[in-house]
Protein backbone atom coordinates (compact mmCIF):
# COMPACT_ATOMS: atom_id res chain seq x y z
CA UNK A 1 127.12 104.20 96.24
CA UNK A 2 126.90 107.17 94.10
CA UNK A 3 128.37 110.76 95.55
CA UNK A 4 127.28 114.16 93.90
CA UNK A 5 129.08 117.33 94.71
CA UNK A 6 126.82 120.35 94.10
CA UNK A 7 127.95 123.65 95.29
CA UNK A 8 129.83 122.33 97.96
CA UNK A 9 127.68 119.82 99.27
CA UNK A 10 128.26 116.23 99.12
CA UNK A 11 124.86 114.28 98.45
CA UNK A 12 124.87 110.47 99.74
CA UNK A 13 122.45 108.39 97.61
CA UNK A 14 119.47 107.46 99.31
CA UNK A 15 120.12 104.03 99.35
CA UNK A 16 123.47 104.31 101.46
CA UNK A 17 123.15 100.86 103.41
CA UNK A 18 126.18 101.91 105.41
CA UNK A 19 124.89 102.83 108.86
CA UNK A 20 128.02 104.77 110.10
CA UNK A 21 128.02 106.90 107.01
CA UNK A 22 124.43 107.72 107.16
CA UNK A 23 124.58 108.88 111.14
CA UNK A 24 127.47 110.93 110.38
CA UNK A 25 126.05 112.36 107.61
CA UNK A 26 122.78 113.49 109.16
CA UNK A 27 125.14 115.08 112.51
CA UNK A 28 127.41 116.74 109.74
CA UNK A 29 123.93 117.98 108.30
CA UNK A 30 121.99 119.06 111.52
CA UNK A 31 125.01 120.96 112.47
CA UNK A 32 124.96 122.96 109.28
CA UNK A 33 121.52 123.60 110.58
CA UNK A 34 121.96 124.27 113.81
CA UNK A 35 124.05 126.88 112.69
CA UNK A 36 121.93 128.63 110.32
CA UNK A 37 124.41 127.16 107.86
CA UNK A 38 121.82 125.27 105.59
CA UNK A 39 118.47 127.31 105.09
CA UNK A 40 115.70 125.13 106.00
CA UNK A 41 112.47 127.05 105.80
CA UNK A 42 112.23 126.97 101.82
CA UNK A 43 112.41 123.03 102.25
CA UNK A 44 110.01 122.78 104.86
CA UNK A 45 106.20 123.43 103.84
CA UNK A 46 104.40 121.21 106.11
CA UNK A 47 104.96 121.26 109.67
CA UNK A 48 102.83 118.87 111.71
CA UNK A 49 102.50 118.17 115.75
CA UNK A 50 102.96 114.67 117.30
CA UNK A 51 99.04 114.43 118.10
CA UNK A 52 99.05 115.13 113.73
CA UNK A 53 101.31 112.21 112.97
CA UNK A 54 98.98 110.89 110.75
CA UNK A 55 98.44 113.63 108.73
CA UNK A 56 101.81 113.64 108.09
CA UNK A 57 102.56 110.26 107.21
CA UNK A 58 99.08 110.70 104.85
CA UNK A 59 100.67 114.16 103.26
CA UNK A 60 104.24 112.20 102.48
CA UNK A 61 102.03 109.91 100.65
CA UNK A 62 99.75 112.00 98.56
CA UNK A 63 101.99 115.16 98.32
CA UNK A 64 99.08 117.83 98.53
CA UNK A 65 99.44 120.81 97.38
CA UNK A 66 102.88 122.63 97.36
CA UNK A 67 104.23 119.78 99.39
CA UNK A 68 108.56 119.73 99.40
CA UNK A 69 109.18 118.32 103.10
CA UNK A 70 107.03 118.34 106.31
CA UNK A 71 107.87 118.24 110.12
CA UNK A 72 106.60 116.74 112.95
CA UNK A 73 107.27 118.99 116.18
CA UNK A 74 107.72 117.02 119.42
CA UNK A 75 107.12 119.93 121.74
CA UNK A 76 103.84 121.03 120.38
């Protein structure tokens, strides 16, 4: 496992196999969200409702665009 520290933030490799330190990770994360802690909107370019699923899963693979991240809302 390889750990960067960049401005205060701990990055977890991608390929973290470790269950428990993945699901902790993503709380610690969503909390800094949740919070208005960690600034989302610059990340997020795409956002996508459940009926759009698979124009979502097609935009992760062909990265129109100005594509970053995208969003699927489960209330819309």
């Amino acid at each position: 496992m390889e750990l960067w520290n960049w401005k205060a933030i701990t990055v977890i490799n991608a390929h973290e196999r470790r269950d428990h330190v993945l699901i902790r990770q993503m709380e610690a994360g969503l909390k800094l969200i949740a919070g208005g802690k960690l600034n989302m909107r610059d990340l997020v370019t795409h956002v996508y409702g459940l009926d759009e699923v698979d124009q979502a899963f097609e935009a992760i693979r062909t990265k129109p665009e100005g594509f970053i991240k995208s969003v699927v809302k489960m209330d819309e």
